[in-house]
Protein backbone atom coordinates (compact mmCIF):
# COMPACT_ATOMS: atom_id res chain seq x y z
CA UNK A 1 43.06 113.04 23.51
CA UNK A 2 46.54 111.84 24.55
CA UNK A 3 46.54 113.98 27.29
CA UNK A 4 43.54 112.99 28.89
CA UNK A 5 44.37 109.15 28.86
CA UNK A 6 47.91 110.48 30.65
CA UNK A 7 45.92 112.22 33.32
CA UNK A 8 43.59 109.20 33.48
CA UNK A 9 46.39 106.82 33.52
CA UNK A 10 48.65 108.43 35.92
CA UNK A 11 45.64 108.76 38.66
CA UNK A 12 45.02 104.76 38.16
CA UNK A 13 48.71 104.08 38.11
CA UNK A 14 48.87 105.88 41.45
CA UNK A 15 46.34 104.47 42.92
CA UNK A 16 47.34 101.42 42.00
CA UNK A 17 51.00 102.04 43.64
CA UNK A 18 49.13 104.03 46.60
CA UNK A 19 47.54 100.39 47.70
CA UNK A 20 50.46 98.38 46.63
CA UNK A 21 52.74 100.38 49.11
CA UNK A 22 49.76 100.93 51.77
CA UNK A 23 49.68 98.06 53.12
CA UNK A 24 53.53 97.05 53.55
CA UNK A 25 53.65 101.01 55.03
CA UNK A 26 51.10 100.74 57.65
CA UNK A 27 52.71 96.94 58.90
CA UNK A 28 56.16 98.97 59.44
CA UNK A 29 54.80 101.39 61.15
CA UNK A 30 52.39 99.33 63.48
CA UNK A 31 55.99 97.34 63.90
CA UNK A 32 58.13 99.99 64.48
CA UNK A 33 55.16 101.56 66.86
CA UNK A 34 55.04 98.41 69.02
CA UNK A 35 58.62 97.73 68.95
CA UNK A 36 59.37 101.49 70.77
CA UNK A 37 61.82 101.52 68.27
CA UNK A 38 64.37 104.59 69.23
CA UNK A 39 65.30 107.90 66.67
CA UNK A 40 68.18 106.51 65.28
CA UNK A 41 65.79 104.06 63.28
CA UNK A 42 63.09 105.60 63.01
CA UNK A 43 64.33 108.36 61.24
CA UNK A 44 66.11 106.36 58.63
CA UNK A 45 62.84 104.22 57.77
CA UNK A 46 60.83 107.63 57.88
CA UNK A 47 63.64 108.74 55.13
CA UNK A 48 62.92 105.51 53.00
CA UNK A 49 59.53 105.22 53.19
CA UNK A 50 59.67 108.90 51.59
CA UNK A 51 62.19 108.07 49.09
CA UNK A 52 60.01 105.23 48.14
CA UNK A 53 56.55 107.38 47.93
CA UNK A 54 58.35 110.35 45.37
CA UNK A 55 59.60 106.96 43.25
CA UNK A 56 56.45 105.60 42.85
CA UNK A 57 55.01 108.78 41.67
CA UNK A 58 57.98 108.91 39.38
CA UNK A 59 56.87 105.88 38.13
CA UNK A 60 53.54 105.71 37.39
CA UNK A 61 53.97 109.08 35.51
CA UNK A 62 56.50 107.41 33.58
CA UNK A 63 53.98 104.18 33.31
CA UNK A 64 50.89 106.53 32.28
CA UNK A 65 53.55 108.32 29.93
CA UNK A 66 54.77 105.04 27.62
CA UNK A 67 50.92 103.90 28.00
CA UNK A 68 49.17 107.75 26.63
CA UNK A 69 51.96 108.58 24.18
CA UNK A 70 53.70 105.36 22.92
CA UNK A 71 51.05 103.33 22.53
CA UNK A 72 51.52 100.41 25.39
CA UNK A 73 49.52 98.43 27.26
CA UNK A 74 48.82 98.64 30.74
CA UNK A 75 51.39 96.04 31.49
CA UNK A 76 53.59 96.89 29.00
CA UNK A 77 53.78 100.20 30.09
CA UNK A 78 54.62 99.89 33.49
CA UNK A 79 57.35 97.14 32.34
CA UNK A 80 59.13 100.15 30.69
CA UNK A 81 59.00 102.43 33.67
CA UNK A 82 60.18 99.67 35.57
CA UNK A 83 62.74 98.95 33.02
CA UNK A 84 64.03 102.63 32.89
CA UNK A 85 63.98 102.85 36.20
CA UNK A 86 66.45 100.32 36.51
CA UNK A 87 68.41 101.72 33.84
CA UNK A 88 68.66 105.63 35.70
CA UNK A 89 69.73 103.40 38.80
CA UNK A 90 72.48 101.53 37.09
CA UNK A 91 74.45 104.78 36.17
CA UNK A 92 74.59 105.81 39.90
CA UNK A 93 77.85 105.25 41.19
CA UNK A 94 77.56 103.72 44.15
CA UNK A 95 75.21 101.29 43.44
CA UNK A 96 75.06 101.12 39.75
CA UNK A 97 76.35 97.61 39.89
CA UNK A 98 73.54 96.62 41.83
CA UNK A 99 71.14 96.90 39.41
CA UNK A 100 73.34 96.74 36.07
CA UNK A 101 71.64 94.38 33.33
CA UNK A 102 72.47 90.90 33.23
CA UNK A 103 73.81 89.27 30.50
CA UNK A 104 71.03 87.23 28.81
CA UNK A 105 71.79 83.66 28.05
CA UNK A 106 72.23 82.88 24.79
CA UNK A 107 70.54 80.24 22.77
CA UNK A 108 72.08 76.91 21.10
CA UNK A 109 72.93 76.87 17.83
CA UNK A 110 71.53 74.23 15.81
């Protein structure tokens, strides 16, 4: 049974993503179709827009993973993916410091 609520919510997870990313994705390339925009940036926003579609697949299998087999909600879940995400990107070293954890505040003592 877990594995059919993964399948299930992995295809609404990417679906969800799919429309998320359409519509930014189709402006940029109307944009960069307009502008005339030469190879040397083309190319490069060809290569992200890629880079972006495999990491949204990453994450909504990770999403559909934490919501099938540890119990989260919709939300919740893709707050984890998002979460470890960020975590896998942190120990990169390049830009690891870019998206290390910052320190949370901490409360007054009484």
């Amino acid at each position: 049974m877990n594995y059919i609520t993964y399948v299930v919510a992995t295809a609404i997870y990417e679906g969800f993503f799919a429309v998320a990313l359409g519509g930014p994705a189709v402006l940029l390339w109307l944009l960069v179709r307009e502008l005339g925009a030469p190879p040397a940036v083309v190319w490069p926003i060809g290569a992200l827009a890629v880079v972006v579609f495999l990491s949204s697949l990453w994450l909504a299998r990770t999403a559909a993973h934490c919501l099938a087999y540890q119990e989260e909600l919709f939300l919740q879940a893709a707050m984890s993916a998002m979460r470890l995400a960020r975590e896998e990107l942190a120990s990169l070293p390049w830009v690891g410091s870019l998206f290390a954890p910052r320190p949370q505040p901490r409360l007054p003592d009484e």
